[in-house]
N, C-alpha and C. Protein backbone atom coordinates (compact mmCIF):
# COMPACT_ATOMS: atom_id res chain seq x y z
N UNK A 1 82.92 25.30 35.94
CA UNK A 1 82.72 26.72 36.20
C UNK A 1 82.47 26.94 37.69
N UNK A 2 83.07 28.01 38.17
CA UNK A 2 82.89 28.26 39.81
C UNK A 2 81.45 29.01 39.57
N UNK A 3 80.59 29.03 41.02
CA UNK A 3 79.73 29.72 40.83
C UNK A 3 79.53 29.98 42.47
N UNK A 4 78.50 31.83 42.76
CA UNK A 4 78.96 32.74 43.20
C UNK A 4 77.14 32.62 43.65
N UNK A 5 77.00 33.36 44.58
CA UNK A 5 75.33 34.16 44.67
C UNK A 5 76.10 35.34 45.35
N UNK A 6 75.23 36.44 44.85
CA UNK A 6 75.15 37.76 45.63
C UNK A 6 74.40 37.88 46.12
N UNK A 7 74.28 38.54 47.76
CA UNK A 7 72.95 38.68 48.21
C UNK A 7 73.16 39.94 48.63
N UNK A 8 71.92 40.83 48.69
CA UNK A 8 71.58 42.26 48.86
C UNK A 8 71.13 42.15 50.73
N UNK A 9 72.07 42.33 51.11
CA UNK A 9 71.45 42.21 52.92
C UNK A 9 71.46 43.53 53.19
N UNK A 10 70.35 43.74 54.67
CA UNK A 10 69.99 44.97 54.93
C UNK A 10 70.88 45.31 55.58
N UNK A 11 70.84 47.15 55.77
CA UNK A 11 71.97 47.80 56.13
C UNK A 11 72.42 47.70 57.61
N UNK A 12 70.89 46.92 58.66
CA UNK A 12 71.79 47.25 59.64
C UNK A 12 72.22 45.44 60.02
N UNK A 13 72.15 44.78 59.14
CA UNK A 13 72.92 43.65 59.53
C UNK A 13 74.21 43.78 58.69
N UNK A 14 74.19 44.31 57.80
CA UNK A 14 75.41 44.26 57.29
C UNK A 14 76.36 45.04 58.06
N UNK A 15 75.82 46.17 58.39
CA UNK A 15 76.69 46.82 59.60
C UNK A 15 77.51 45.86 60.86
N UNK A 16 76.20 45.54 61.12
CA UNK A 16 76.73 44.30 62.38
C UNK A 16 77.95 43.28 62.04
N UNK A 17 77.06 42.79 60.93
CA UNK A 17 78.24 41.51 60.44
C UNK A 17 79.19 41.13 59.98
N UNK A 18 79.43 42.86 59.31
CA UNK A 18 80.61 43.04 58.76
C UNK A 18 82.01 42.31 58.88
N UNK A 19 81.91 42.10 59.98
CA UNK A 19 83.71 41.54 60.55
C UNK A 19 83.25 40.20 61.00
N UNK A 20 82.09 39.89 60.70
CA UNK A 20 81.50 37.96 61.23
C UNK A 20 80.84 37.86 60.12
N UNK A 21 81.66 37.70 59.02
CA UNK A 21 81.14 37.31 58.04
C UNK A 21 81.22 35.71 57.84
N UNK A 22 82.03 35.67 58.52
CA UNK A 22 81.75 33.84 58.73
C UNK A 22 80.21 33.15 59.24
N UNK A 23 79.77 34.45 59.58
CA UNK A 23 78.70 33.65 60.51
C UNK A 23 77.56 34.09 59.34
N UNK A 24 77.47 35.10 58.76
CA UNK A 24 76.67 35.08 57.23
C UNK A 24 76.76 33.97 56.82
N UNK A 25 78.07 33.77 55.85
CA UNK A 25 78.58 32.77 55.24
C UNK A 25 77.75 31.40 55.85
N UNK A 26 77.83 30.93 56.95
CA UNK A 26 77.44 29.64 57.02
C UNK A 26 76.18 29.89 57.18
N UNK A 27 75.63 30.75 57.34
CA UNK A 27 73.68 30.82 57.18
C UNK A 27 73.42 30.86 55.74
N UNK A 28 74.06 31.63 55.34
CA UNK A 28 73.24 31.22 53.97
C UNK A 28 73.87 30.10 53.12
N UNK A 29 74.91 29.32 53.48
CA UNK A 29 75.02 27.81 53.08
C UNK A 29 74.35 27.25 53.79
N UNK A 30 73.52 27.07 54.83
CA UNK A 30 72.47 26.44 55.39
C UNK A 30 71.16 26.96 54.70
N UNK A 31 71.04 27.78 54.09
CA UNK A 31 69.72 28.50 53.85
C UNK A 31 69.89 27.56 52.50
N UNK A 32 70.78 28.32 51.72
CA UNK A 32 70.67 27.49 50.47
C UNK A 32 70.64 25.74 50.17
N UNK A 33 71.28 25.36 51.51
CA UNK A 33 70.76 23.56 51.74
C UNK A 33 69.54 23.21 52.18
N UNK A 34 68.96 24.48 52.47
CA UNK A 34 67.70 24.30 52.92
C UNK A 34 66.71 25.15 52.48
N UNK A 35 66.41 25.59 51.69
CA UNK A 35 65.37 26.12 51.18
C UNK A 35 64.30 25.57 51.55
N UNK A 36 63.49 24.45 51.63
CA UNK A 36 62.46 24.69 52.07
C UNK A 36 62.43 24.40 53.53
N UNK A 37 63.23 24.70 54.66
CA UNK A 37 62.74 24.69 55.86
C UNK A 37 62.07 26.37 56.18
N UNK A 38 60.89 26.32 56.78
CA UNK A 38 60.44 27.82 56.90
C UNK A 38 61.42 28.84 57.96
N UNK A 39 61.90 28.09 58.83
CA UNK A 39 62.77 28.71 59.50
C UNK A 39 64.03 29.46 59.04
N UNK A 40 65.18 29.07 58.19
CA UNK A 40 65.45 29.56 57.36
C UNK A 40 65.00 30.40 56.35
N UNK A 41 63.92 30.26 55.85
CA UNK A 41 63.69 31.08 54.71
C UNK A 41 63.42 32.04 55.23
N UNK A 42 62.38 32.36 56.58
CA UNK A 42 62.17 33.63 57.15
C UNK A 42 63.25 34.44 57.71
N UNK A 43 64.52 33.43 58.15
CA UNK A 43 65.43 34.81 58.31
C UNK A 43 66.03 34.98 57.13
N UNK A 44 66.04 34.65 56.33
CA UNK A 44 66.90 34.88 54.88
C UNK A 44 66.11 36.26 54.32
N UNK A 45 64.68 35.98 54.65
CA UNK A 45 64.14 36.86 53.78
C UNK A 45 63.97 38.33 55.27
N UNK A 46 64.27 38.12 56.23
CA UNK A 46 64.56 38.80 57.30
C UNK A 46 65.17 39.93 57.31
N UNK A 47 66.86 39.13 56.49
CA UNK A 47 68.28 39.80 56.18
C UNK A 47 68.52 40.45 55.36
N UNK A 48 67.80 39.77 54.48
CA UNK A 48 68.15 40.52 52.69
C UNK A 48 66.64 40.98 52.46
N UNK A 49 67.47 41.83 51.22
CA UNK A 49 66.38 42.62 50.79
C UNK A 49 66.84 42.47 49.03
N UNK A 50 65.89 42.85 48.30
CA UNK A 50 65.16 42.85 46.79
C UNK A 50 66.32 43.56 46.14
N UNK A 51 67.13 42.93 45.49
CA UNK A 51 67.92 43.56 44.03
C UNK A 51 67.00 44.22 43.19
N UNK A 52 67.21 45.35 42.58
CA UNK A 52 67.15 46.40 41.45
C UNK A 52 67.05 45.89 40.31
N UNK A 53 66.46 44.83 39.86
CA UNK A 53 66.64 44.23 38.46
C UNK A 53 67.00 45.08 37.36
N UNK A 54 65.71 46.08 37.17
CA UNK A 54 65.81 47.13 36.00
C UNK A 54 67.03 47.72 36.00
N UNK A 55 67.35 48.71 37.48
CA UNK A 55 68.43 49.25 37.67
C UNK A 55 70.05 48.60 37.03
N UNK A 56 70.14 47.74 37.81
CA UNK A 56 71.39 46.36 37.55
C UNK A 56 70.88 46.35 35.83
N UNK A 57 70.37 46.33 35.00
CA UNK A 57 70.00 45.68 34.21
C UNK A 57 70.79 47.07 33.08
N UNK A 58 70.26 48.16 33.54
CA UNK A 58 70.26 49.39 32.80
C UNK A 58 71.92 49.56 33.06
N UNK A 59 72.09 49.48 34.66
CA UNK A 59 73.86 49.73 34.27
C UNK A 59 74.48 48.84 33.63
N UNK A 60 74.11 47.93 33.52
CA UNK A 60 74.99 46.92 32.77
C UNK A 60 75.18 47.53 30.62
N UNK A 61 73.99 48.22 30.85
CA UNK A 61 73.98 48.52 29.17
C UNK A 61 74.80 49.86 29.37
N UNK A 62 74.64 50.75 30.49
CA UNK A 62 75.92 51.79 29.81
C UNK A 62 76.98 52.23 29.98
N UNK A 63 77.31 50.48 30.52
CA UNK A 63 78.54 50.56 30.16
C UNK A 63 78.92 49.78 29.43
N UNK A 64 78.25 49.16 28.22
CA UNK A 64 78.26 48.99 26.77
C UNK A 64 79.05 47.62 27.36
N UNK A 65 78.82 46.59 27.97
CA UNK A 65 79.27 45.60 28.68
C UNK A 65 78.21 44.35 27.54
N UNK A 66 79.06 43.56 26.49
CA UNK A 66 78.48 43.06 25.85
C UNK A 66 77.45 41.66 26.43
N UNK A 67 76.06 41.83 26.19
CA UNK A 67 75.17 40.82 27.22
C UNK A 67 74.32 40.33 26.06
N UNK A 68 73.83 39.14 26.20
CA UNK A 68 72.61 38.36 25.50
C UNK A 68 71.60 38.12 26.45
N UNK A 69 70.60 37.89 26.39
CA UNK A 69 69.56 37.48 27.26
C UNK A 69 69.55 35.81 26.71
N UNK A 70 69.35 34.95 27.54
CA UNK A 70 69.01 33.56 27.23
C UNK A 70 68.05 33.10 27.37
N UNK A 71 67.29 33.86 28.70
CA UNK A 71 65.67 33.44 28.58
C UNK A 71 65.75 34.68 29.90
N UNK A 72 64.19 34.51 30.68
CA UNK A 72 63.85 35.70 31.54
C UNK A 72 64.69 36.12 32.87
N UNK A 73 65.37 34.96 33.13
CA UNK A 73 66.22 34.86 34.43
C UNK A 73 67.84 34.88 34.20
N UNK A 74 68.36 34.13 32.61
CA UNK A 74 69.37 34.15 32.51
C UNK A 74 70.24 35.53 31.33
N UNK A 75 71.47 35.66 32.09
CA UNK A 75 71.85 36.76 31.04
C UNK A 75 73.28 35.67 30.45
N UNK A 76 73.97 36.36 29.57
CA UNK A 76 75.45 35.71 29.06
C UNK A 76 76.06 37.02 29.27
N UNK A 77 76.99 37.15 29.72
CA UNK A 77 78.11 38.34 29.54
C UNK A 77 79.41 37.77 28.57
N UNK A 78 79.51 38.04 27.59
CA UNK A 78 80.60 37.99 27.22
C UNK A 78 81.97 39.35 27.03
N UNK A 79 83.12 38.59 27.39
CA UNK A 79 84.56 39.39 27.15
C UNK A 79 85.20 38.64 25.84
N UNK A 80 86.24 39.14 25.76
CA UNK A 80 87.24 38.82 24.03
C UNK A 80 87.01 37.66 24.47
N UNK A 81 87.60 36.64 25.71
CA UNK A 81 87.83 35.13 26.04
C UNK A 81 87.20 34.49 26.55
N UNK A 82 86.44 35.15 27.90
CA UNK A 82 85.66 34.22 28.38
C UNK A 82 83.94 34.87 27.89
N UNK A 83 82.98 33.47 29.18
CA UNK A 83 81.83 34.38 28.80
C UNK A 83 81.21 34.11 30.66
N UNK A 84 80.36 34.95 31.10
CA UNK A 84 80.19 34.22 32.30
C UNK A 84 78.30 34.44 32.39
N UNK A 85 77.52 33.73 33.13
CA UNK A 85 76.12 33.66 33.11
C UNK A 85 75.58 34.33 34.31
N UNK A 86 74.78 35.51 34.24
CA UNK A 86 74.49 35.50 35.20
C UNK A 86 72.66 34.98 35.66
N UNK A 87 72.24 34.40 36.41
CA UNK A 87 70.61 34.12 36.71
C UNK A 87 70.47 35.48 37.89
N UNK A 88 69.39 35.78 37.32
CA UNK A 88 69.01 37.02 38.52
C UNK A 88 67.57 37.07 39.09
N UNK A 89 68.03 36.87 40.49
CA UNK A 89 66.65 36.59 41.01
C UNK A 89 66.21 37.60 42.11
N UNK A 90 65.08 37.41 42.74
CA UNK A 90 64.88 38.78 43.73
C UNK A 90 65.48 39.29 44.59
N UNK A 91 66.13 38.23 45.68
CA UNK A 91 67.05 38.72 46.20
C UNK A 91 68.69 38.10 46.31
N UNK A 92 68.74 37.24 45.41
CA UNK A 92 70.21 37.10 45.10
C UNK A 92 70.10 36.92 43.54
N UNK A 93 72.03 37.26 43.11
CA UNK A 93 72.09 37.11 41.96
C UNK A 93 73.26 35.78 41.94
N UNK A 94 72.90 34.96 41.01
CA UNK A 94 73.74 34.09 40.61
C UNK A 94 74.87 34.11 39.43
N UNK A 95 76.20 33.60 39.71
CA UNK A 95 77.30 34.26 38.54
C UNK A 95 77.76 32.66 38.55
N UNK A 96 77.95 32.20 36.79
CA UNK A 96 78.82 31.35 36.99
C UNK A 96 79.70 31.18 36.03
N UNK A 97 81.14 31.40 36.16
CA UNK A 97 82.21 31.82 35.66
C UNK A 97 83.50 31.01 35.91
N UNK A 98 84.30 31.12 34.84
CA UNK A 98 85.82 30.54 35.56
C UNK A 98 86.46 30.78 35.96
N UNK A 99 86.55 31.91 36.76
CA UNK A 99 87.55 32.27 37.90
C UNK A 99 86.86 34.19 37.83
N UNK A 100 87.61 34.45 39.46
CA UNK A 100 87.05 35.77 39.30
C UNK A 100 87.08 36.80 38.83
N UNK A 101 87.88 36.80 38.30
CA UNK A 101 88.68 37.98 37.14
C UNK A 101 87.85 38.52 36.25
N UNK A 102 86.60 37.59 35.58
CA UNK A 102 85.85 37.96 34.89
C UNK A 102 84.83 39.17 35.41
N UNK A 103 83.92 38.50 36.45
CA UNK A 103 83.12 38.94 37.57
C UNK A 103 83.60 40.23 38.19
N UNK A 104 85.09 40.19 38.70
CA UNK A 104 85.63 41.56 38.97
C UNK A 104 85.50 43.03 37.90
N UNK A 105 86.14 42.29 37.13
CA UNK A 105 85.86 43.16 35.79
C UNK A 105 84.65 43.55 35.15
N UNK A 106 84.10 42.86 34.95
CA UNK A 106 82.52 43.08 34.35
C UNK A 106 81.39 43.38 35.06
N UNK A 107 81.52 42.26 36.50
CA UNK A 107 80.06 42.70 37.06
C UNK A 107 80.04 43.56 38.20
N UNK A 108 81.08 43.26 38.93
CA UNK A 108 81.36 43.76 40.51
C UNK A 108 81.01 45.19 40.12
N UNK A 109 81.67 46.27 39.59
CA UNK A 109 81.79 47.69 39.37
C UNK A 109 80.37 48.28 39.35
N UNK A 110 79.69 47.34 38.48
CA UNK A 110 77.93 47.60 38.36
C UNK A 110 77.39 47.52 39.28
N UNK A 111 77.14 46.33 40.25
CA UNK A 111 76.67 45.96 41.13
C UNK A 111 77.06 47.21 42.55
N UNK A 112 78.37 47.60 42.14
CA UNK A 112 78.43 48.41 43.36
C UNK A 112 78.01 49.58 43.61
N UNK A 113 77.64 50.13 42.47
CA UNK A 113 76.75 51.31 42.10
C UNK A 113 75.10 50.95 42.51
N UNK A 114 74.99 49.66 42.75
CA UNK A 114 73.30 49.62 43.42
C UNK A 114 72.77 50.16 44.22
N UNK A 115 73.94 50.58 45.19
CA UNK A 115 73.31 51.50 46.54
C UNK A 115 72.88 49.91 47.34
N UNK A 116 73.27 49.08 47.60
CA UNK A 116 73.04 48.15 48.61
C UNK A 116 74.41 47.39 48.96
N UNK A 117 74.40 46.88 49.96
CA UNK A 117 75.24 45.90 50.78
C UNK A 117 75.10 44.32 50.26
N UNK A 118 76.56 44.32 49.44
CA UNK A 118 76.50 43.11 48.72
C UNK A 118 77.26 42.24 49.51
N UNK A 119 77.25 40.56 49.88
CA UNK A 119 77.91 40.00 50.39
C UNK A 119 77.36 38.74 49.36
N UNK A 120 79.52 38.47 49.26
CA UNK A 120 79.36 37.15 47.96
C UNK A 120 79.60 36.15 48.70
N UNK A 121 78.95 34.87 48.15
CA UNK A 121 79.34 33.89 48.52
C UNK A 121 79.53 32.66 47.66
N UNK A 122 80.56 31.99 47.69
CA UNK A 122 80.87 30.79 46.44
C UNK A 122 80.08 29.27 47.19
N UNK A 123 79.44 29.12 45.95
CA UNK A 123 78.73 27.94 46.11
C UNK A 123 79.55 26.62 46.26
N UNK A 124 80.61 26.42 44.86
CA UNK A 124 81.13 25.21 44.79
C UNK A 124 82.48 25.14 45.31
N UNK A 125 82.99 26.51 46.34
CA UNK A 125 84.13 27.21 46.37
C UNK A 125 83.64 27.48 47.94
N UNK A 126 84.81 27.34 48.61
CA UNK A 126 84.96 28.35 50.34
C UNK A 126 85.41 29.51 50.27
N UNK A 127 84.75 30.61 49.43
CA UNK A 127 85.31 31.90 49.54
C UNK A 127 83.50 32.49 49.52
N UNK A 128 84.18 33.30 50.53
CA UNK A 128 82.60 34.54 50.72
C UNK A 128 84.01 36.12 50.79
N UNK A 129 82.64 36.77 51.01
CA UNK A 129 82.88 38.49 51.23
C UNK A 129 82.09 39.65 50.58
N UNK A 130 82.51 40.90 51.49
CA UNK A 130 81.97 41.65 51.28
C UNK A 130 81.90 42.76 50.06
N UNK A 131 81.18 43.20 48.74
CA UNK A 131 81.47 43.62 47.86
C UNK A 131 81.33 45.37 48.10
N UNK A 132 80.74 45.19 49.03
CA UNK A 132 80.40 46.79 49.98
C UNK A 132 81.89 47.32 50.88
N UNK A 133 82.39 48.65 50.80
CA UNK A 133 82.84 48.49 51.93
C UNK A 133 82.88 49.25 53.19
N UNK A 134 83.23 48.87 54.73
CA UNK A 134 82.63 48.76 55.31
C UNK A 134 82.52 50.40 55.34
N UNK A 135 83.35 51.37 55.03
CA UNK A 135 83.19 52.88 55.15
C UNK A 135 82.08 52.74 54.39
N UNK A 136 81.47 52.60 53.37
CA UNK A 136 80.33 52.83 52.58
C UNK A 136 78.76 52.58 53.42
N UNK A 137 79.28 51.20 54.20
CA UNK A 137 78.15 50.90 54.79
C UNK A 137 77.77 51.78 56.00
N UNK A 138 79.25 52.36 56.44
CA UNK A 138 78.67 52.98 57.52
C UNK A 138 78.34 54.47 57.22
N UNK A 139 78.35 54.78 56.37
CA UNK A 139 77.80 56.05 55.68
C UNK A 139 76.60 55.54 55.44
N UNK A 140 75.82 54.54 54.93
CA UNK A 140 74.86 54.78 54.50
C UNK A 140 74.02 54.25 55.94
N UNK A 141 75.11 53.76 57.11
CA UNK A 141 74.08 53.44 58.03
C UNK A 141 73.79 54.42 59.04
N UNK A 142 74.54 55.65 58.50
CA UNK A 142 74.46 57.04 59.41
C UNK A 142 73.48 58.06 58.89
N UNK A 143 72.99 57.63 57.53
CA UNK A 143 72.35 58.64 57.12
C UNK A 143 70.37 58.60 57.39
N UNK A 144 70.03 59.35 57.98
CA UNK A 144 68.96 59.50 58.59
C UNK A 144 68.14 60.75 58.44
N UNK A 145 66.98 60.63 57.85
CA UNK A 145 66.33 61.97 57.75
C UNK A 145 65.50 62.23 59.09
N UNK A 146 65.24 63.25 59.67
CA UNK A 146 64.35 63.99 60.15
C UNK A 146 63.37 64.99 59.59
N UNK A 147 62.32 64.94 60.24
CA UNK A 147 61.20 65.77 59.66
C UNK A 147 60.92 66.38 61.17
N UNK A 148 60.56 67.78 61.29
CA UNK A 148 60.84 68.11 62.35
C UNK A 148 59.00 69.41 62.33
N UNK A 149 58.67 68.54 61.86
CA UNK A 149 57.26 69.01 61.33
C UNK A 149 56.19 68.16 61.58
């Protein structure tokens, strides 16, 4: 099974990095080889920010997207053929599936409705990218309230 993490990065690095996503990409394959160096973990936790559990959790039910729970972290998604797993953690989500077709179909559409800047990256696989795009990001990196009070 290929397997995937999503990570929720903040808006104004995702802005930045958009088009150096290579240079994401190899930080957080260093982050993830390294979990416990503190240096890493502080910019990881720097960059990204906290997935929507409930949220993600709730769209996934309406859109009647057939799911089992397996225990507190793991879900099953199943389709007619395949089935794919997802682990969901605070700030990345883990998918592991046999090719992407599943993930496109089932999870991506949900996930993009989170209102955050998703950037995938394949664990056992050399494919990353962005699930955001970049017009989206830059809408949401233009939008700014004032209080003028």
């Amino acid at each position: 099974m290929l397997q995937y993490q999503i990570f929720a990065i903040k808006k104004d690095f995702a802005y930045h990095y958009y088009y150096k996503g290579d240079i994401l990409y190899r930080f957080i394959q260093h982050y993830v080889e390294n979990k416990h160096c503190e240096d890493f973990s502080k910019q990881y936790h720097y960059i990204t920010r906290d997935i929507p559990e409930n949220v993600f959790l709730s769209n996934l039910k309406q859109k009647n997207i057939n799911s089992k729970v397996i225990d507190p972290q793991t879900i099953q998604i199943s389709d007619t053929h395949q089935r794919i797993y997802l682990q969901i953690h605070k700030r990345h989500i883990t998918i592991y599936c046999p090719s992407l077709i599943e993930p496109e179909k089932l999870i991506f559409p949900v996930l993009r409705k989170l209102n955050r800047h998703l950037f995938v990256v394949g664990i056992n696989v050399q494919e990353y990218g962005w699930l955001t795009s970049l017009s989206k990001i830059e809408d949401m990196h233009h939008q700014e309230l004032y209080s003028f009070h």
